[in-house]
Protein backbone atom coordinates (compact mmCIF):
# COMPACT_ATOMS: atom_id res chain seq x y z
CA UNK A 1 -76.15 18.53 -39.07
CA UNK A 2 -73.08 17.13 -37.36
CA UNK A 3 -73.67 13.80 -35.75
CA UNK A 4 -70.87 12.63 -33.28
CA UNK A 5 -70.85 8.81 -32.19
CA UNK A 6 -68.94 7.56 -29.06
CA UNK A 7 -68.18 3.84 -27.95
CA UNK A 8 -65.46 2.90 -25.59
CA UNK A 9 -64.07 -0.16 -26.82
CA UNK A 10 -62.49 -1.78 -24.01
CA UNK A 11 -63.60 -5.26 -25.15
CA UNK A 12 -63.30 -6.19 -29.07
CA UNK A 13 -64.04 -3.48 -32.21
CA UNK A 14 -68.25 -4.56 -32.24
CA UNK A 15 -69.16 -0.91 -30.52
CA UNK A 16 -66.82 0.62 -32.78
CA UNK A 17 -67.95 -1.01 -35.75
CA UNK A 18 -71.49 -0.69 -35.03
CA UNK A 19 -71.10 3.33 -34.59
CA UNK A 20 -69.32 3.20 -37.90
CA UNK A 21 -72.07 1.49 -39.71
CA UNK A 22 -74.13 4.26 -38.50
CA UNK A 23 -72.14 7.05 -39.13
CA UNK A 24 -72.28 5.88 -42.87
CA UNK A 25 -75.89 5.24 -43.44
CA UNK A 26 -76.00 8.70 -41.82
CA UNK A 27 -74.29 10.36 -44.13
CA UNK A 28 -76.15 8.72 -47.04
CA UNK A 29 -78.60 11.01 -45.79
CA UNK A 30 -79.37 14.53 -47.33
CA UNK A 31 -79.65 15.64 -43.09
CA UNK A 32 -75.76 15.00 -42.40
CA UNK A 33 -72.78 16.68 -43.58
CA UNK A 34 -69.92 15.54 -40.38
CA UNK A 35 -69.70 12.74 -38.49
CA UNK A 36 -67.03 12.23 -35.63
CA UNK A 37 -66.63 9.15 -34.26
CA UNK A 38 -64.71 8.57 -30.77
CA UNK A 39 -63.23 5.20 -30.24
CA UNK A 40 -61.31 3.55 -27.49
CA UNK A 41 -58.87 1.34 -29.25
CA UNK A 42 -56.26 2.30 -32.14
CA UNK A 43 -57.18 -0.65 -33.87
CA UNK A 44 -59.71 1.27 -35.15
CA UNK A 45 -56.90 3.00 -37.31
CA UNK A 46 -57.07 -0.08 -39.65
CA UNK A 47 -60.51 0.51 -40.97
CA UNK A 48 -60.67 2.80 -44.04
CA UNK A 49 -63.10 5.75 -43.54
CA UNK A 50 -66.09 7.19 -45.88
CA UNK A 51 -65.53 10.96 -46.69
CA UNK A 52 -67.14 13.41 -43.84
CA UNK A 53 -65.84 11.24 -41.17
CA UNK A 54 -62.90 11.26 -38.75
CA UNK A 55 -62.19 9.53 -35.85
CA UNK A 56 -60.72 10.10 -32.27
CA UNK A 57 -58.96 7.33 -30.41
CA UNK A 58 -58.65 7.80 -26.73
CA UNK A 59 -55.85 6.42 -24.62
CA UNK A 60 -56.95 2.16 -24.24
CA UNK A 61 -58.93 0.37 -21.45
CA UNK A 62 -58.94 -3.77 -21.08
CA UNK A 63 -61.74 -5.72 -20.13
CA UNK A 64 -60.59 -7.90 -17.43
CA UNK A 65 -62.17 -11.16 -16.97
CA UNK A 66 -64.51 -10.32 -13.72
CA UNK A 67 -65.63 -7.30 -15.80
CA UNK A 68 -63.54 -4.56 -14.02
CA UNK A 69 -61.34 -1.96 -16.32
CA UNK A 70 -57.73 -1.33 -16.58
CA UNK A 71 -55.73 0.74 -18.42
CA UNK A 72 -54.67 -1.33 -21.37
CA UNK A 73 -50.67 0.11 -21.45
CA UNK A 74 -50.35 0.49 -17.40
CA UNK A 75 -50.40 3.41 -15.15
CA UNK A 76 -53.43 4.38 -13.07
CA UNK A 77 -56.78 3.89 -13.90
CA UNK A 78 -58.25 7.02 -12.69
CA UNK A 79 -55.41 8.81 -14.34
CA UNK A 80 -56.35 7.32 -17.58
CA UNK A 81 -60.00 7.85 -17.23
CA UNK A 82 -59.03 11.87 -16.15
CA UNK A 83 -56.99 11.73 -19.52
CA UNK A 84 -59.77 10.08 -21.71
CA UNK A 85 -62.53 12.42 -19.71
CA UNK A 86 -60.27 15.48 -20.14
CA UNK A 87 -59.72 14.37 -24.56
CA UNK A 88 -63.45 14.05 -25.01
CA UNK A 89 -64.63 17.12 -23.22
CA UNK A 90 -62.35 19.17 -25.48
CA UNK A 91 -62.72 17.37 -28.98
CA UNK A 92 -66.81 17.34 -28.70
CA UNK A 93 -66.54 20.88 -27.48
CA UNK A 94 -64.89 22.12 -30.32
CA UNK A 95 -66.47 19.39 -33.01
CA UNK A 96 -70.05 20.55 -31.92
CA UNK A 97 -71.95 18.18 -32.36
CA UNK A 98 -76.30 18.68 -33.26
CA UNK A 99 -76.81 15.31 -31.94
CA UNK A 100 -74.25 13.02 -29.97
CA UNK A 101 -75.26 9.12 -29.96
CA UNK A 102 -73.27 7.27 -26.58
CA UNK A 103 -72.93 3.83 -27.32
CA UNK A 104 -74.49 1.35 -24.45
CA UNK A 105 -73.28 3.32 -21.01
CA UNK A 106 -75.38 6.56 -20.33
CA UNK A 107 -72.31 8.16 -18.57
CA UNK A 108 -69.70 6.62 -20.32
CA UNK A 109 -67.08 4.36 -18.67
CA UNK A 110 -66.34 5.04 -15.43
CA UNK A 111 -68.65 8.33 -15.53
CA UNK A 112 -66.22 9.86 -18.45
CA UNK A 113 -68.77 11.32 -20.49
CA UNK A 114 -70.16 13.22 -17.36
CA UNK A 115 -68.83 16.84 -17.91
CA UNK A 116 -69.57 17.02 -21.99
CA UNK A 117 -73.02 15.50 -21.17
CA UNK A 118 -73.74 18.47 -18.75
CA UNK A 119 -72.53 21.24 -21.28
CA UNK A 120 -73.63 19.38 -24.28
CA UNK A 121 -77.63 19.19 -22.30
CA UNK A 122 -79.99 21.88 -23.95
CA UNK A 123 -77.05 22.15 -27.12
CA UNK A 124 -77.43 19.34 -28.70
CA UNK A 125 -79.74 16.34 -28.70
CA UNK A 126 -78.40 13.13 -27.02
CA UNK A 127 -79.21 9.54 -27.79
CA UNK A 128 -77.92 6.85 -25.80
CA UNK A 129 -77.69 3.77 -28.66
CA UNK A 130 -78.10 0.28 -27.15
CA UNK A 131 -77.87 -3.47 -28.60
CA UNK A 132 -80.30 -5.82 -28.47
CA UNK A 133 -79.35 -7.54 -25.26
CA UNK A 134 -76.72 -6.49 -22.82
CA UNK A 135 -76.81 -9.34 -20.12
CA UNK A 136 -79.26 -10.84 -17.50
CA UNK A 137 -81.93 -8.97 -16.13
CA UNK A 138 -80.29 -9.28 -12.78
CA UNK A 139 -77.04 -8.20 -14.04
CA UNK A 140 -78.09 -4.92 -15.48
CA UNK A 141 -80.35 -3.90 -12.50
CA UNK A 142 -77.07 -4.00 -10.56
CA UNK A 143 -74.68 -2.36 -12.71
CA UNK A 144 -77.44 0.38 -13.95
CA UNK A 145 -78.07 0.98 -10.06
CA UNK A 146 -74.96 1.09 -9.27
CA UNK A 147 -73.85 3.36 -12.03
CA UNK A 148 -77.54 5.90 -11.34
CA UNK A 149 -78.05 5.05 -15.65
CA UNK A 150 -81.57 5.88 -15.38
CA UNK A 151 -81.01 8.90 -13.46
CA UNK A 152 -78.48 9.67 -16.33
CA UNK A 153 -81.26 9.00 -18.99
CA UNK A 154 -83.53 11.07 -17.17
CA UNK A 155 -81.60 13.68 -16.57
CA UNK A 156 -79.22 14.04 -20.17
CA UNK A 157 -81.11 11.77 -23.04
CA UNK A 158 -83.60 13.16 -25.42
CA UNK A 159 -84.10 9.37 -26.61
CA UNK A 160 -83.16 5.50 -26.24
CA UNK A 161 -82.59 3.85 -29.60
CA UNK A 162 -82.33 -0.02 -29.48
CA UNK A 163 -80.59 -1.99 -32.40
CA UNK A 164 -83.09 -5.07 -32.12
CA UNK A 165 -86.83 -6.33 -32.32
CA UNK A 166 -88.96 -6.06 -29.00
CA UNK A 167 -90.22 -9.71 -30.48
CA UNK A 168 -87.10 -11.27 -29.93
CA UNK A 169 -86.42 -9.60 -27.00
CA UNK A 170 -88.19 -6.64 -25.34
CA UNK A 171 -85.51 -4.38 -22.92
CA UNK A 172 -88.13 -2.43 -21.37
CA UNK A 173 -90.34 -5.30 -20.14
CA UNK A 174 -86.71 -7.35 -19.06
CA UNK A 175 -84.73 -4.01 -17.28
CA UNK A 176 -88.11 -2.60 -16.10
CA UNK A 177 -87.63 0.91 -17.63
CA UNK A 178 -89.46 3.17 -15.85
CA UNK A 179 -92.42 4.41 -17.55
CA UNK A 180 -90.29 7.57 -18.98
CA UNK A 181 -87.41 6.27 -20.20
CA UNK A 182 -89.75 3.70 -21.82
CA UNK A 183 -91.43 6.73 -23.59
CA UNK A 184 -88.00 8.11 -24.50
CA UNK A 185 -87.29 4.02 -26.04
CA UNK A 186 -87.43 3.62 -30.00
CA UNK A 187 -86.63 0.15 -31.41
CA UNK A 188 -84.46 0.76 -34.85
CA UNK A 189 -84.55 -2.59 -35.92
CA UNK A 190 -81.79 -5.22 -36.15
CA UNK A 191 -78.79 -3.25 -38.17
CA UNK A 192 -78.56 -5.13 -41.70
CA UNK A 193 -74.56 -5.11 -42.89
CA UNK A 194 -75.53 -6.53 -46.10
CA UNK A 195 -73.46 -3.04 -48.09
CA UNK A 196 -70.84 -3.51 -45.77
CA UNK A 197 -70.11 -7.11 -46.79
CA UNK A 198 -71.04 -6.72 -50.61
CA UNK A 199 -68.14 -3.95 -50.20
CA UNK A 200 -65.88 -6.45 -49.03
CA UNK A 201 -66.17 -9.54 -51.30
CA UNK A 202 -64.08 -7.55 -53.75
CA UNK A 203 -61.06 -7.54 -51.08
CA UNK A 204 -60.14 -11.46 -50.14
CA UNK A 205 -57.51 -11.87 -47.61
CA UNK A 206 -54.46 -13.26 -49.38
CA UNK A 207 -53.89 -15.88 -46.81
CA UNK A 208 -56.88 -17.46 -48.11
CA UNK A 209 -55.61 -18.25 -51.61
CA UNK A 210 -57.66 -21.31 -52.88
CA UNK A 211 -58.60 -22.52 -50.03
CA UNK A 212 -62.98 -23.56 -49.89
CA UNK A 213 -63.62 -24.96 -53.37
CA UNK A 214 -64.27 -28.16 -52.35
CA UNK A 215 -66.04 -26.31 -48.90
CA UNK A 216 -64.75 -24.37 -46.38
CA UNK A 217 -66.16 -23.79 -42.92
CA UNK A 218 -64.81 -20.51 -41.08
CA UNK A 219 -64.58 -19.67 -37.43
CA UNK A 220 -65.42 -15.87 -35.87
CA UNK A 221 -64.43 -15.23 -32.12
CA UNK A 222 -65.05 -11.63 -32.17
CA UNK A 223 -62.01 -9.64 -31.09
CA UNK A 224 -60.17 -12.92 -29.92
CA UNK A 225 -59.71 -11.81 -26.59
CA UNK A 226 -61.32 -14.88 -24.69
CA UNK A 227 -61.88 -16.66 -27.97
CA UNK A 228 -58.60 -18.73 -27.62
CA UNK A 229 -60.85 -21.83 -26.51
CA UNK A 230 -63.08 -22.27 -29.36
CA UNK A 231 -60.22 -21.43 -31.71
CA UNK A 232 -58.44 -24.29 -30.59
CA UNK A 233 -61.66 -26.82 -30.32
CA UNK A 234 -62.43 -25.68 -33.70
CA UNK A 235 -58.79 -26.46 -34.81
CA UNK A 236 -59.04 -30.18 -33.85
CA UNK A 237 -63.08 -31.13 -34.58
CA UNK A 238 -62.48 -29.83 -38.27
CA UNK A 239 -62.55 -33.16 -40.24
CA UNK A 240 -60.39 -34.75 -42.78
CA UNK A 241 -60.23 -33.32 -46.47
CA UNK A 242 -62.19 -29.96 -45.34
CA UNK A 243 -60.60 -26.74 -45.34
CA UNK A 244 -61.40 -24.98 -42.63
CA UNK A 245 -60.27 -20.84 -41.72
CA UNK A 246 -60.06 -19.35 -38.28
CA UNK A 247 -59.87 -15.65 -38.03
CA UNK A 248 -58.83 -14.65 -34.96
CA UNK A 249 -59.20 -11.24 -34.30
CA UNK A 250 -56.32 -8.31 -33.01
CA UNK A 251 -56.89 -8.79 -29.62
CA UNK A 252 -55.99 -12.94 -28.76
CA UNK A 253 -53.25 -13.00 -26.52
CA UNK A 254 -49.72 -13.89 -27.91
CA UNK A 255 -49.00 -16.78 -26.31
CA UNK A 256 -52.73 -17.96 -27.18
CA UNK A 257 -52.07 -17.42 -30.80
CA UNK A 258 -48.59 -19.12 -31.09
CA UNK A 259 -50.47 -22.20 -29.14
CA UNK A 260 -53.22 -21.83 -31.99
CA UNK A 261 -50.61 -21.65 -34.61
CA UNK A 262 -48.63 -25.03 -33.53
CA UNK A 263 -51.82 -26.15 -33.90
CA UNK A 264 -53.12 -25.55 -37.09
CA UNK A 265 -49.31 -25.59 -38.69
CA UNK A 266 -50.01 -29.35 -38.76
CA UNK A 267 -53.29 -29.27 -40.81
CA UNK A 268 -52.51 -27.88 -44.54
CA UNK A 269 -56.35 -27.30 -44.75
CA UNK A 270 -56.31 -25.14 -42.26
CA UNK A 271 -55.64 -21.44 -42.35
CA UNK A 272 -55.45 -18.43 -39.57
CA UNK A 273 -56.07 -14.84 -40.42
CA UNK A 274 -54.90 -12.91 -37.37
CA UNK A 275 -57.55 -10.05 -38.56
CA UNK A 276 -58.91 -8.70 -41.18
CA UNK A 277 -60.79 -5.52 -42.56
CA UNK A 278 -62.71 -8.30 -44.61
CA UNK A 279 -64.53 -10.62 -43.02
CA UNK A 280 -67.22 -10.66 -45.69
CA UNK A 281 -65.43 -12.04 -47.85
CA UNK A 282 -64.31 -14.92 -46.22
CA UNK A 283 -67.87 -15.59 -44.79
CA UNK A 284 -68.91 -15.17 -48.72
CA UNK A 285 -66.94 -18.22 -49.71
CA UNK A 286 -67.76 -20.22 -46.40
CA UNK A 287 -69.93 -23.20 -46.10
CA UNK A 288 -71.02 -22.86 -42.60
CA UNK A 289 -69.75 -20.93 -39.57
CA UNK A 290 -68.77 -21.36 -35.90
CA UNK A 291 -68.81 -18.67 -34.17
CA UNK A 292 -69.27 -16.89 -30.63
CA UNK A 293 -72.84 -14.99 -30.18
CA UNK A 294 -71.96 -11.04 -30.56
CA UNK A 295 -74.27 -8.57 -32.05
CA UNK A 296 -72.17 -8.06 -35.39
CA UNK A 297 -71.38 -11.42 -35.98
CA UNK A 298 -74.70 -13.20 -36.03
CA UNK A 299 -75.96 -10.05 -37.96
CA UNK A 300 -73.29 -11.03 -40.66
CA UNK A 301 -73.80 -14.79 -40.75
CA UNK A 302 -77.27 -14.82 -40.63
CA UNK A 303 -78.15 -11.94 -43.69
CA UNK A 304 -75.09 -13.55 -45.30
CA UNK A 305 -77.47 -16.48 -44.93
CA UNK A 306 -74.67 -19.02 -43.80
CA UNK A 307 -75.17 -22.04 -41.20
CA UNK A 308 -74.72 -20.67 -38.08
CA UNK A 309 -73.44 -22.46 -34.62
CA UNK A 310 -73.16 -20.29 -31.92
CA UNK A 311 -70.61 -21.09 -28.83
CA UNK A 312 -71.81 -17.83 -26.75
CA UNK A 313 -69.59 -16.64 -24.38
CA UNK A 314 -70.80 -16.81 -20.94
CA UNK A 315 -68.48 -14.69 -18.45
CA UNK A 316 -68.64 -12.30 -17.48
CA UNK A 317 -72.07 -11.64 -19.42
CA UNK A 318 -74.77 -13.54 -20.41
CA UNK A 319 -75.81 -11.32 -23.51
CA UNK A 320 -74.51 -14.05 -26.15
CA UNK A 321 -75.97 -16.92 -24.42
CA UNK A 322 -79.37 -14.77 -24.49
CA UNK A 323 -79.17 -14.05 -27.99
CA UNK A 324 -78.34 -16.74 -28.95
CA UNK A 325 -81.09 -18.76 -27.41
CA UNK A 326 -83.84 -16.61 -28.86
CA UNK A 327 -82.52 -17.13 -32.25
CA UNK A 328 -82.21 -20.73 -31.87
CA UNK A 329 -85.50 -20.90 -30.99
CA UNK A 330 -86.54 -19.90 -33.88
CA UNK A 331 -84.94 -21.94 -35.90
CA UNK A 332 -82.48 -19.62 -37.28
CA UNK A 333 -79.25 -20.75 -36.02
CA UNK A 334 -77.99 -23.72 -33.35
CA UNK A 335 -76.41 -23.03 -30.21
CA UNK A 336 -73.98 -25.30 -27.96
CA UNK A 337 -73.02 -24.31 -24.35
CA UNK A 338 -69.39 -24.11 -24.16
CA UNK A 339 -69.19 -25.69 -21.09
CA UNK A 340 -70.48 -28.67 -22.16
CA UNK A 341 -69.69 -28.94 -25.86
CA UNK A 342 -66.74 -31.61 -26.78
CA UNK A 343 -64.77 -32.00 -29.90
CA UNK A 344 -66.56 -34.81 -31.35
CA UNK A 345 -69.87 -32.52 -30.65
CA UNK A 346 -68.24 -29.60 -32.93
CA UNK A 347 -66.66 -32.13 -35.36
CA UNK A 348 -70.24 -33.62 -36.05
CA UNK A 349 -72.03 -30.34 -36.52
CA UNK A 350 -69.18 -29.39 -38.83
CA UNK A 351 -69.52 -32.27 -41.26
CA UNK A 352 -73.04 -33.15 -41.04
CA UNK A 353 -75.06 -31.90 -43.50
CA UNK A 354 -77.56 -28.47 -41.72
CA UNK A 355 -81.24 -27.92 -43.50
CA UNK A 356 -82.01 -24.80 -45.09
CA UNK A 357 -83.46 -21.94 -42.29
CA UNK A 358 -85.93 -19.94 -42.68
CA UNK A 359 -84.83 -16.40 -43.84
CA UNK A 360 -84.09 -14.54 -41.00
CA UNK A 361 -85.20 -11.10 -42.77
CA UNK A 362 -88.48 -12.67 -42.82
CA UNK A 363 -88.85 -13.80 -38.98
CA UNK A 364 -86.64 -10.36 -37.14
CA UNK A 365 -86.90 -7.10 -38.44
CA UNK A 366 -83.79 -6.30 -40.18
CA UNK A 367 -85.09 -3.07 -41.23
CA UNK A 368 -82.76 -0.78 -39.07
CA UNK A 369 -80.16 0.75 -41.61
CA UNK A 370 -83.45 1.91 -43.49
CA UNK A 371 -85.23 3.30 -40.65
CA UNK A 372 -82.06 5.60 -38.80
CA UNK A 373 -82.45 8.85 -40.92
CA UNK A 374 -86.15 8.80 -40.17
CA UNK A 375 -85.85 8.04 -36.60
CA UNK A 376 -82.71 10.75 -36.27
CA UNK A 377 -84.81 13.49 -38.11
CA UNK A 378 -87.91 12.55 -35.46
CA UNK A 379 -85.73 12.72 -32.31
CA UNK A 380 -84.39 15.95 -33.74
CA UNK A 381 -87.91 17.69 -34.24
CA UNK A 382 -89.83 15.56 -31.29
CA UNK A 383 -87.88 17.81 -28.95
CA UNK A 384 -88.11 22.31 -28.69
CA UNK A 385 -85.43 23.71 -30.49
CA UNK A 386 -81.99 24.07 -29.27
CA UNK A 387 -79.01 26.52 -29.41
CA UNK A 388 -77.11 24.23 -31.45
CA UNK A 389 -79.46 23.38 -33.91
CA UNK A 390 -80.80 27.22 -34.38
CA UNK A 391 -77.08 28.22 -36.44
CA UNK A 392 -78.62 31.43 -37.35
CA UNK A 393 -79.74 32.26 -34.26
């Protein structure tokens, strides 16, 4: 089969990276020969590709803090989505696809995945892939009634596969699914990066030298688009003689990054790696971790089995703060609100001494890398067969 995987990437590489992860466990597989992936951000350029996969960037959207989309170079929004809507129509069209997986929003953003989801219906099978969490209750009954996504499930998905553990947290019973798109719901299981990151201990960023032999804690803020705040707290609670790392992902604002660089120019222990394509091996060498709460990132800390604080970010979704407060529940990480969290607060955490967890394998299921080809081959057979799937037909 060809598999295609879509995310649109208007806020940080974790979609992107998550569809990636995919692509290559399905390809690992005996069922998949192709995998296309479509991405909204040429950032994605930097990451090196297994064989049978290419990638298509669209033209770039920004997240802007109240949530709302803009184009990321200027222009017209609706002209950009026409553009974006107009690229993916033709690329899937011609790629043709068996199965197509859309990455958290049933219609894409801003409805662009509308006319390949009609002409792909009845052609290929469609799964719409979501996270774990993707904000308040409240907050997605709004924004799913606003955008008709159930309607759009109904109407386009053959299934609903959810990277997480219905123990931890349970979508259906929080977003009220309606009883068919909760029959059309599989849970995959937490995705397990462990491969990823063994691939990447062989590849240490430069700019780390030496640095950690005498302990070393590290700080994640996703893409580093509104994790210029923690960077900086970070910067000043890291105590004397520890080296400390802060990688700050492609997308922190300039003038954010030259403020975090005047800041850490004056600590010799402290390092910044704008980005890099391995984070695994930093977090290998690293004593503990501060981080913010997305998906990828706690996956990584936590199977890396690192001490974990979490400073979720809380605009303009709740989804980290969620997370990261079932998790800390069970023991498996600690959590401080980042409204309320001070320097000395961070600075204490960072020196004092954190008990071993429990292993998180053992308390979530981690088991979703393992399970994909089995659940792909079941959504392919659960359904008649299609055109697109009958090549001799």
């Amino acid at each position: 089969m060809k598999i295609a995987l879509y995310s649109h990437d208007a806020m940080g590489l974790g979609h992107f990276r998550r569809n990636l992860l995919l692509a290559r466990r399905f390809l690992d597989s005996p069922m998949v020969s192709q995998a296309l992936l479509v991405a909204g951000t040429p950032e994605v350029s930097a990451f090196p590709l297994p064989l049978g996969v290419n990638c298509l960037t669209l033209p770039a959207l920004r997240k802007n803090a109240n949530g709302s989309y803009a184009p990321r170079s200027g222009g017209r929004l609706s002209d950009l989505i026409e553009l974006r809507s107009r690229t993916l129509f033709s690329a899937l069209r011609t790629f043709g696809p068996d199965v197509l997986v859309v990455e958290k929003h049933p219609r894409g953003i801003l409805c662009e995945l509308e006319p390949i989801l009609a002409w792909l219906s009845g052609r290929a099978r469609l799964v719409l892939g979501l996270r774990d969490i993707l904000d308040a209750p409240e907050a997605v009954s709004r924004e799913w009634t606003r955008e008709e996504s159930f309607a759009a499930i109904r109407e386009y998905f053959d299934a609903l596969w959810i990277y997480g553990d219905p123990s931890l947290y349970d979508p259906r019973r929080e977003y009220r699914f309606p009883p068919d798109i909760a029959e059309k719901t599989r849970f995959v299981g937490y995705l397990d990066p462990t491969v990823r990151l063994r691939e990447e201990e062989a590849r240490l960023p430069r700019e780390l030298g030496d640095m950690g032999k005498a302990g070393l804690a590290l700080c994640l803020v996703g893409g580093g688009q509104d994790g210029a705040s923690l960077a900086r707290r970070f910067a000043r609670a890291l105590p004397p003689g520890l080296a400390g790392v802060i990688i700050t992902g492609p997308f922190m604002p300039p003038e954010d990054h030259r403020k975090l660089r005047r800041l850490t120019d004056r600590n010799a222990n402290l390092r910044v790696i704008p980005f890099t394509l391995s984070p695994g091996a930093v977090l290998r060498r690293a004593d503990r971790v501060v981080s913010m709460g997305g998906y990828n990132t706690v996956c990584e800390v936590l199977v890396a089995g690192k001490p974990l604080l979490v400073v979720p970010r809380i605009r303009p979704r709740e989804e980290q703060m969620i997370r990261a407060s079932r998790l800390a529940e069970l023991g498996l990480l600690s959590l401080m609100h980042p409204d309320r969290m001070t320097t000395a607060d961070l600075s204490r955490w960072i020196r004092t001494p954190v008990p071993p967890s429990m292993v998180p394998q053992e308390v979530v299921d981690f088991r979703g890398l393992a399970r994909l080809p089995g659940i792909l081959g079941r959504t392919v057979r659960e359904q008649a067969p299609l055109y697109s799937l009958r090549r001799t037909g």
